[in-house]
Protein backbone atom coordinates (compact mmCIF):
# COMPACT_ATOMS: atom_id res chain seq x y z
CA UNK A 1 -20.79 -24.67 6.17
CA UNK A 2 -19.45 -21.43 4.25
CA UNK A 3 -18.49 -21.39 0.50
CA UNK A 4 -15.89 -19.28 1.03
CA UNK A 5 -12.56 -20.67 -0.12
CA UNK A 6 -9.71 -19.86 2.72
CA UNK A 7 -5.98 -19.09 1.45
CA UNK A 8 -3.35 -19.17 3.57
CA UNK A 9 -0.09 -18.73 2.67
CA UNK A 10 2.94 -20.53 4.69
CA UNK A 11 6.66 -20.18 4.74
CA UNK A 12 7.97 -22.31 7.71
CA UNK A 13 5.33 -22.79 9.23
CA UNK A 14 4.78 -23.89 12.93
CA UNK A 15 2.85 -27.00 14.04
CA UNK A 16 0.11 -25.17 14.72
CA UNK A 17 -1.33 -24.28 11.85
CA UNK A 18 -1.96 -27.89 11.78
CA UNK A 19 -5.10 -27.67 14.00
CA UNK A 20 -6.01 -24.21 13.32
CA UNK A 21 -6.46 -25.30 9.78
CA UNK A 22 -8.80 -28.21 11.15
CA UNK A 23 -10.76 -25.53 13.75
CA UNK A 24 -11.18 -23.48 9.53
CA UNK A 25 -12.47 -26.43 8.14
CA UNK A 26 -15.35 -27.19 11.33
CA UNK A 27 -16.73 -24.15 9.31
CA UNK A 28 -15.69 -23.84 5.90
CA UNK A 29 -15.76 -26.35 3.24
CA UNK A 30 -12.53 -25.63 1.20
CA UNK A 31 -8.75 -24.55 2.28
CA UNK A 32 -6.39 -23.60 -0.11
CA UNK A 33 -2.19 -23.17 1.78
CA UNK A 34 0.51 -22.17 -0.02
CA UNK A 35 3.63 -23.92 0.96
CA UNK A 36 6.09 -20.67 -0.32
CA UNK A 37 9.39 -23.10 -0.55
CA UNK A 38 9.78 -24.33 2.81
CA UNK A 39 11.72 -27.28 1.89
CA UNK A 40 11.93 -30.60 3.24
CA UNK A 41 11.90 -29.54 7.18
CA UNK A 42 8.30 -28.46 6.67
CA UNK A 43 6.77 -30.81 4.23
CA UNK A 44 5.32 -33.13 7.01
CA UNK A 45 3.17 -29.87 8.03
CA UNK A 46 1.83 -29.85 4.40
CA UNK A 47 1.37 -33.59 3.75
CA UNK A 48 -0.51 -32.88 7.34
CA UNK A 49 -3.35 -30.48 5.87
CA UNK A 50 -3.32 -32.28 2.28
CA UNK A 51 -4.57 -35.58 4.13
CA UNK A 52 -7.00 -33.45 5.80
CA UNK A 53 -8.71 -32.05 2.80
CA UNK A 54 -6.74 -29.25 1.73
CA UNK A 55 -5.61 -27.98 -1.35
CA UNK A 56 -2.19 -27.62 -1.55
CA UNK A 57 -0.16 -25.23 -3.89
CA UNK A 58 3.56 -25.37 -3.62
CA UNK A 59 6.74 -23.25 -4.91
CA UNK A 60 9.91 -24.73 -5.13
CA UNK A 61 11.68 -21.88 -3.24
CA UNK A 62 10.27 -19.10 -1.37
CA UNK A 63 9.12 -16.47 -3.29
CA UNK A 64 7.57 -13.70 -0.82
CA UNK A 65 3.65 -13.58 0.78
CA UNK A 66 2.63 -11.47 -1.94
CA UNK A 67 3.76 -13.91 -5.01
CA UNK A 68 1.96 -17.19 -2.37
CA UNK A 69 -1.08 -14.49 -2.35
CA UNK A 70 -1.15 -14.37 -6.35
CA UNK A 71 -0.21 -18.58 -7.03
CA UNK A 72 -3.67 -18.55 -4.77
CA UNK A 73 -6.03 -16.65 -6.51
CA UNK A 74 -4.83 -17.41 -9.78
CA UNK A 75 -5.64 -20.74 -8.56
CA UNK A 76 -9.17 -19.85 -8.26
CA UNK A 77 -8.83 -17.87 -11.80
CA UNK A 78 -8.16 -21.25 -13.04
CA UNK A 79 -10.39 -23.17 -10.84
CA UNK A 80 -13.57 -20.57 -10.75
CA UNK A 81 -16.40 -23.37 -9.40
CA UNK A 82 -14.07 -23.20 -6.32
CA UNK A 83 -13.60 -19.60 -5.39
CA UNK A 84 -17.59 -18.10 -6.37
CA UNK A 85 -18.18 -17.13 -2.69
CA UNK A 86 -15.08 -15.24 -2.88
CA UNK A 87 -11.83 -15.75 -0.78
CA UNK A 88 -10.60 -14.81 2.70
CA UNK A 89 -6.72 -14.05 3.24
CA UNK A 90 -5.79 -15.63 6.58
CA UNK A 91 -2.28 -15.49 8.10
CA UNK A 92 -0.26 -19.24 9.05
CA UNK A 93 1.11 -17.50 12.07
CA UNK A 94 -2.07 -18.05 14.49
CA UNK A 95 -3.30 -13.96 14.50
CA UNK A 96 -6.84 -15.18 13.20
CA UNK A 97 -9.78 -17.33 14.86
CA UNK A 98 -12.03 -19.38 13.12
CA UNK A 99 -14.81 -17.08 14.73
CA UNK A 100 -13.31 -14.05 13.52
CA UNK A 101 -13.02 -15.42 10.07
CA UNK A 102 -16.50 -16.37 10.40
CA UNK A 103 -17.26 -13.00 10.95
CA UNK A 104 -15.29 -11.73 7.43
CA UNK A 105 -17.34 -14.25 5.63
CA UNK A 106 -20.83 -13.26 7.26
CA UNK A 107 -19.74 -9.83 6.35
CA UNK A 108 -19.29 -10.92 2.75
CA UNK A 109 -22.57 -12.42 2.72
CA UNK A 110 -23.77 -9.13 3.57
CA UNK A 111 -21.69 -6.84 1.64
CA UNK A 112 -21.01 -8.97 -1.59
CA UNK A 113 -19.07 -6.74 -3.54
CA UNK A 114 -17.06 -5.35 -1.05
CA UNK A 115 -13.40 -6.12 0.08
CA UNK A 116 -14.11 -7.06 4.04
CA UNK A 117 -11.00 -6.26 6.15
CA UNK A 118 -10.90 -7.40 9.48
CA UNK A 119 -8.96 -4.99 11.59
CA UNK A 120 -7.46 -5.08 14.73
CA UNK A 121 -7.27 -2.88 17.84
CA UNK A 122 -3.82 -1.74 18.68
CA UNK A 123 -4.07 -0.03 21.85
CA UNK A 124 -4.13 -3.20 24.16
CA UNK A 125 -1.00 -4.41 26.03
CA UNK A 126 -0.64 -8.08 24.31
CA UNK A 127 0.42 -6.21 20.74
CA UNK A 128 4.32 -5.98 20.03
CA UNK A 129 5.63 -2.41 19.43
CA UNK A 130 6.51 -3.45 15.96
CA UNK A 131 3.21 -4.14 15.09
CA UNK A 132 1.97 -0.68 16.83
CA UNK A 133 3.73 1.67 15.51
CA UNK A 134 3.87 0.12 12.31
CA UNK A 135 0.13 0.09 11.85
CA UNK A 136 -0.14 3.91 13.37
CA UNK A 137 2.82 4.85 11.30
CA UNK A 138 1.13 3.07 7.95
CA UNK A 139 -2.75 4.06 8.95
CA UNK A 140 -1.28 8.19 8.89
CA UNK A 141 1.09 7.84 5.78
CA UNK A 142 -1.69 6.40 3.78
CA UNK A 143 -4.42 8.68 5.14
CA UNK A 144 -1.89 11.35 3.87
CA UNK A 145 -0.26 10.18 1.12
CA UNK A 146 -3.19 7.88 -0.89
CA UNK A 147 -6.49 9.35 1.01
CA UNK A 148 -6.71 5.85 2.50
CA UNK A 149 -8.64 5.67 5.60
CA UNK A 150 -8.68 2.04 7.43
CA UNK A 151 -7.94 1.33 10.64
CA UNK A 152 -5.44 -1.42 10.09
CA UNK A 153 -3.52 -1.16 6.99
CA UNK A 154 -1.47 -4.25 7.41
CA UNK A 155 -4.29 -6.83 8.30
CA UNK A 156 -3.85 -10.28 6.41
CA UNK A 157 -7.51 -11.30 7.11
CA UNK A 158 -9.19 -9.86 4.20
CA UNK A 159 -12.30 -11.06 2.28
CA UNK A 160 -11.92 -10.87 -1.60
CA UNK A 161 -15.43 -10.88 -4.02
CA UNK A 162 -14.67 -13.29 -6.77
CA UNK A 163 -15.42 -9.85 -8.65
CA UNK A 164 -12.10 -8.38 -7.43
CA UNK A 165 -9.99 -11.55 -8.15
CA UNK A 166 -8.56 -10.25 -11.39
CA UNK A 167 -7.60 -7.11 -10.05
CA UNK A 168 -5.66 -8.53 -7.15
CA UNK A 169 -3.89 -10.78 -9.44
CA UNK A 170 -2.67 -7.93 -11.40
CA UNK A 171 -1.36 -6.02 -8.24
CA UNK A 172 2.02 -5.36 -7.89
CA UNK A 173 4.42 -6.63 -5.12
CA UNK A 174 5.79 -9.82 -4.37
CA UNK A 175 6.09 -9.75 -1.01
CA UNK A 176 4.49 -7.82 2.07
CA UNK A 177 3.74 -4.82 -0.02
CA UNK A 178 1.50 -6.42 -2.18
CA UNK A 179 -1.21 -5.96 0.62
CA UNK A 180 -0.97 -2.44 0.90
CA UNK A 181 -0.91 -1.96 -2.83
CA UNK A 182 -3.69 -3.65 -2.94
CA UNK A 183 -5.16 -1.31 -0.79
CA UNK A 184 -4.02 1.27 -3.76
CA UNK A 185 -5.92 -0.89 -5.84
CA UNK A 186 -9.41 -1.09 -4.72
CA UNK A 187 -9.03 2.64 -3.93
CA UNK A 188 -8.24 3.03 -7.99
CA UNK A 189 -10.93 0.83 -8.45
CA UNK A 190 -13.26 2.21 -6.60
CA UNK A 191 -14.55 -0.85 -4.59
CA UNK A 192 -15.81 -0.60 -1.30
CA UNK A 193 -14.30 -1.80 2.19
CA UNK A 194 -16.67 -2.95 4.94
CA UNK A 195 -14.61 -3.59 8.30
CA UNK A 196 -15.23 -5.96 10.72
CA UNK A 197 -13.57 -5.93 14.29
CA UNK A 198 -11.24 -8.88 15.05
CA UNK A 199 -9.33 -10.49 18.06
CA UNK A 200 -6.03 -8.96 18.48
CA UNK A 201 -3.98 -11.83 19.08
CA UNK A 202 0.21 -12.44 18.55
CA UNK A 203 1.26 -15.76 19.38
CA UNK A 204 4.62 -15.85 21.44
CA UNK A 205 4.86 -12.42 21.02
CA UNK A 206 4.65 -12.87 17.00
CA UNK A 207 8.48 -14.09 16.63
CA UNK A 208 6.93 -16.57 13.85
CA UNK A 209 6.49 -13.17 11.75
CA UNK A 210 8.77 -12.76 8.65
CA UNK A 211 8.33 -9.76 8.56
CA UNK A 212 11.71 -7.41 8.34
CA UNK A 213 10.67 -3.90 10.15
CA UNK A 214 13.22 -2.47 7.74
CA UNK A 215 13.55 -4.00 4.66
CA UNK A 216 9.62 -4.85 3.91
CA UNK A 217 8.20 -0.83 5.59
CA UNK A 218 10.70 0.37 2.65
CA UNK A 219 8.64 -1.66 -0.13
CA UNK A 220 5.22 -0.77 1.91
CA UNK A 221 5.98 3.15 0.98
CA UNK A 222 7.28 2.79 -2.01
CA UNK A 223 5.06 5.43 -3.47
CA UNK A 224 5.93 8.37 -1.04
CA UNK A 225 9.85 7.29 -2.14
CA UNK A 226 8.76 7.37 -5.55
CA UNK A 227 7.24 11.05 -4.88
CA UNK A 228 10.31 12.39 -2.97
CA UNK A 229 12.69 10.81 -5.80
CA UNK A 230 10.38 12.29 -8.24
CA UNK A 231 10.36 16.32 -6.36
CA UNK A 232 13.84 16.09 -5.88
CA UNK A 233 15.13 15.33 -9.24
CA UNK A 234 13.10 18.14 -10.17
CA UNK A 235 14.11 20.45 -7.07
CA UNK A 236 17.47 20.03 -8.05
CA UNK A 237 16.81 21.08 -11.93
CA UNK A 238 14.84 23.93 -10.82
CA UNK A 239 16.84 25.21 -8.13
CA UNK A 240 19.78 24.96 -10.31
CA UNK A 241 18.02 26.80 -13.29
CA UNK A 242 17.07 29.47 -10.47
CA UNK A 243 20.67 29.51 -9.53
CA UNK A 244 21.58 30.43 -13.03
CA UNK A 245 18.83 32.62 -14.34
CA UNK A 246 19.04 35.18 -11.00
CA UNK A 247 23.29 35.15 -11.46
CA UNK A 248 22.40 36.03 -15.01
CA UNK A 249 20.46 39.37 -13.75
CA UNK A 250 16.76 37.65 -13.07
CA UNK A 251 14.79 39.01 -10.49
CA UNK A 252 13.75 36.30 -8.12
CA UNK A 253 9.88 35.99 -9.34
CA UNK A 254 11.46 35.76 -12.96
CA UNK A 255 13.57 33.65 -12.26
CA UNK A 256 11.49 31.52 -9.96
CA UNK A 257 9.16 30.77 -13.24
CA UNK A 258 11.61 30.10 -15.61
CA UNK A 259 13.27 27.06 -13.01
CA UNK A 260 9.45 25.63 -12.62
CA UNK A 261 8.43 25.88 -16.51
CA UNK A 262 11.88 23.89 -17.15
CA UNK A 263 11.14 21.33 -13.86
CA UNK A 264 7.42 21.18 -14.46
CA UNK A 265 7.33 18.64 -17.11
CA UNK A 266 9.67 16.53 -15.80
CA UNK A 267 7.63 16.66 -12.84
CA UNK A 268 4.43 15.89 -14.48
CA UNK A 269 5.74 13.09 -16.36
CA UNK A 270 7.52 11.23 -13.04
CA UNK A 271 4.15 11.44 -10.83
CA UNK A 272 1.77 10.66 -13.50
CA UNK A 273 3.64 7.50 -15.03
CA UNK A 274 5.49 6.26 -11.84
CA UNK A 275 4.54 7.47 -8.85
CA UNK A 276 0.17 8.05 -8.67
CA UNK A 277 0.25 6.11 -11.97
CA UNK A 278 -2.49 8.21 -13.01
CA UNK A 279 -4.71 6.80 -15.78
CA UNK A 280 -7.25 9.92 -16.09
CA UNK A 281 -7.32 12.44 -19.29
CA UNK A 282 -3.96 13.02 -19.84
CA UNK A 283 -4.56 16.89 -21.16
CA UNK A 284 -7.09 17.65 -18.45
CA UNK A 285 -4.30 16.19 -15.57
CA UNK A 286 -1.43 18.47 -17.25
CA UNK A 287 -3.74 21.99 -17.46
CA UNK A 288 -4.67 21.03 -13.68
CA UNK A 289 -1.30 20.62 -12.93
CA UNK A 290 0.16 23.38 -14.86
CA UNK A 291 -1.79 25.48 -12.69
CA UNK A 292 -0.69 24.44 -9.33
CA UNK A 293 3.01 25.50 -11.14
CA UNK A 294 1.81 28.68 -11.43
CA UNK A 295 0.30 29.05 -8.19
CA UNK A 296 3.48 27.35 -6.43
CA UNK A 297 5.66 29.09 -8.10
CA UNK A 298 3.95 32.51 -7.45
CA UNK A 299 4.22 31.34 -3.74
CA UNK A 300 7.49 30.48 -3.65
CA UNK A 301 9.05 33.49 -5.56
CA UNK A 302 6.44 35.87 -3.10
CA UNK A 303 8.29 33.97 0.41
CA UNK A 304 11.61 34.13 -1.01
CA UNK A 305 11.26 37.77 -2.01
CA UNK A 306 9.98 38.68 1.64
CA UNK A 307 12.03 36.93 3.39
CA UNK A 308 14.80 38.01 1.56
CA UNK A 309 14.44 41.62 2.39
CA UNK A 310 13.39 40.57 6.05
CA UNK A 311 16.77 38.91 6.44
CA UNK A 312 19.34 40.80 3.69
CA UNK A 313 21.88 38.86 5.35
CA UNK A 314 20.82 35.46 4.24
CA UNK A 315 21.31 34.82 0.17
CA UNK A 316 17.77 33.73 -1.58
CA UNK A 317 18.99 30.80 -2.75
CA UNK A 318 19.56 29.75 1.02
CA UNK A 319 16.17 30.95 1.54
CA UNK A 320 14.31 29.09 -0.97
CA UNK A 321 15.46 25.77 0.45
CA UNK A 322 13.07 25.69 3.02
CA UNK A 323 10.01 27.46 1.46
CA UNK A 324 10.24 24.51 -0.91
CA UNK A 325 10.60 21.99 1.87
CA UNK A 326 6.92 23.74 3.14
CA UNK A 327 5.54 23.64 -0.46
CA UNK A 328 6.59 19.81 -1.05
CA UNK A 329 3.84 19.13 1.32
CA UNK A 330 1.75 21.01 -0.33
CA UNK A 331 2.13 20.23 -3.69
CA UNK A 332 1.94 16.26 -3.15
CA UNK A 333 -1.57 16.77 -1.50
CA UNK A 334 -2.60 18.87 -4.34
CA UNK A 335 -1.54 16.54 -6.88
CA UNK A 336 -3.20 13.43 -5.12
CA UNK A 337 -6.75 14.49 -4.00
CA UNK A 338 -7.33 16.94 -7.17
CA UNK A 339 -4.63 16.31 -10.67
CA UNK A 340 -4.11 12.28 -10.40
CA UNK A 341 -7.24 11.42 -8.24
CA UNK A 342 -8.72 8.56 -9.12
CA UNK A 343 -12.55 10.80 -9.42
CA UNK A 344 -14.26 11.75 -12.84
């Protein structure tokens, strides 16, 4: 039998996670299910798995699969003997086999200090377009945007080292974003992943998902909304400043670096603090970055100059809108993979 402790967290839950949870326990010794505030219409599922051995943890209403996630593990915080073998996430909605969670924990065994994911292939017919092109979508942004490279970003079969418990307690999100920031997390961290290929499987075409296409991708990429918020609240003060300094007689490469030294530390201070939450030298992060200004800015004022005497009929300040557009790419991957990475 495996040590490994098995959460799952439930909110209206079908029937059968009744005998799925007694396939998990033909190979592991504990179960710990959240019951996240179905109510009364579901409480025969959980008095079901309690008189089968599990543990059950319950919140009054629901409270999202990331807070269920968190009432789990610091469960095992408080109940260590329990959780020693580490964890394994597994989804109520019938998307994981016993065998495949076997193959997370023997994984574990093998890899004990590294977060095992077990991913999914999303090129066969049986998965629903939501699930594709949310996965592709999330497995490029991430890539991109957080130098995240997994093959399935929103997996909920994921082994945990009792070593990485406190961390993922800590981790923001209460609901489905909490497993991509916790993706962020053992990045920051700098803990390993070991994947592990799974069964792709959606029961009736995964309608028992709660997942809102909408409302929950919105929370999943928080951080590149954070960015854009952050760039343009400072666009608009620079391009404003540049507005004002070239009507005042600037030239545009003069007035291109006065609008970026008055932006810059806004800048600075919104994607250090809230959007890469950078936690590195402070002083070191700020000369690094203070650079790219220059180096932007230089770019920037050289384009607009150029292209302003390539087409005299078009006003810079017209032109500048899209060089910026181009160097907002730019500047985020800069910022990510050299100011605010997470590497000494």
């Amino acid at each position: 039998m495996k040590k490994q402790l098995i959460i799952i967290p439930a909110y209206q839950p079908l029937e059968s996670l009744v005998p799925l949870t007694k396939d998990i326990f033909n190979y592991f010794e504990n179960v710990l299910v959240i019951d996240d505030g179905g109510g009364e219409k579901y409480a025969h599922i959980f008095t079901q798995l309690k008189d089968m051995g599990a543990i059950i943890v319950t919140h009054a209403i629901n409270q999202g699969k990331g807070r269920a996630l968190k009432s789990a593990i610091n469960y095992c915080l408080l109940n260590p003997e329990i959780a020693k073998a580490g964890v394994i996430t597994v989804d109520a909605d019938g998307q994981h086999r016993p065998a495949d969670i076997v193959k997370v924990a023997d994984a574990m065994e093998q890899n004990p200090n590294d977060v095992v994911l077990g991913c999914r292939a999303f090129d066969t017919e049986n998965v629903p377009w939501r699930s594709r092109m949310g996965n592709g979508i999330s497995r490029k942004v991430y890539k991109w945007t957080c130098g995240i490279n997994v093959s399935d970003t929103q997996t909920g079969l994921r082994g945990l080292p009792f070593s990485f418990l406190e961390i993922a307690a800590r981790c923001e999100g209460e609901k489905y974003e909490y497993e991509t920031n916790m993706l962020l997390d053992i990045k920051t961290n700098k803990v390993n992943i070991t994947e592990v290929t799974i069964e792709t499987v959606y029961e009736n075409n995964n309608e028992s998902s709660h997942f809102n296409p909408v409302r929950d991708s919105i929370r999943i990429y928080s951080i590149i909304l954070k960015y854009s918020f952050a760039s343009l609240f400072s666009a608009l003060i620079d391009y404003i400043i540049f507005i004002i300094a070239h009507a005042c007689g600037a030239k545009i490469m003069m007035a291109t670096y006065i609008a970026r030294a008055c932006s810059c530390l806004i800048n600075f201070t919104l994607n250090k603090n809230v959007v890469f939450q950078g936690k590195g030298n402070s002083a070191v992060q700020l000369a690094k970055y203070l650079v790219l200004v220059v180096i932007s800015g230089t770019i920037s004022g050289w384009a607009v100059t150029n292209l302003s005497a390539l087409i005299p009929a078009v006003a810079p300040v017209i032109i500048k809108v899209p060089v910026e557009i181009i160097l907002y790419l730019f500047n985020y991957t800069v910022q990510r993979t050299l100011i605010f990475s997470d590497k000494e």
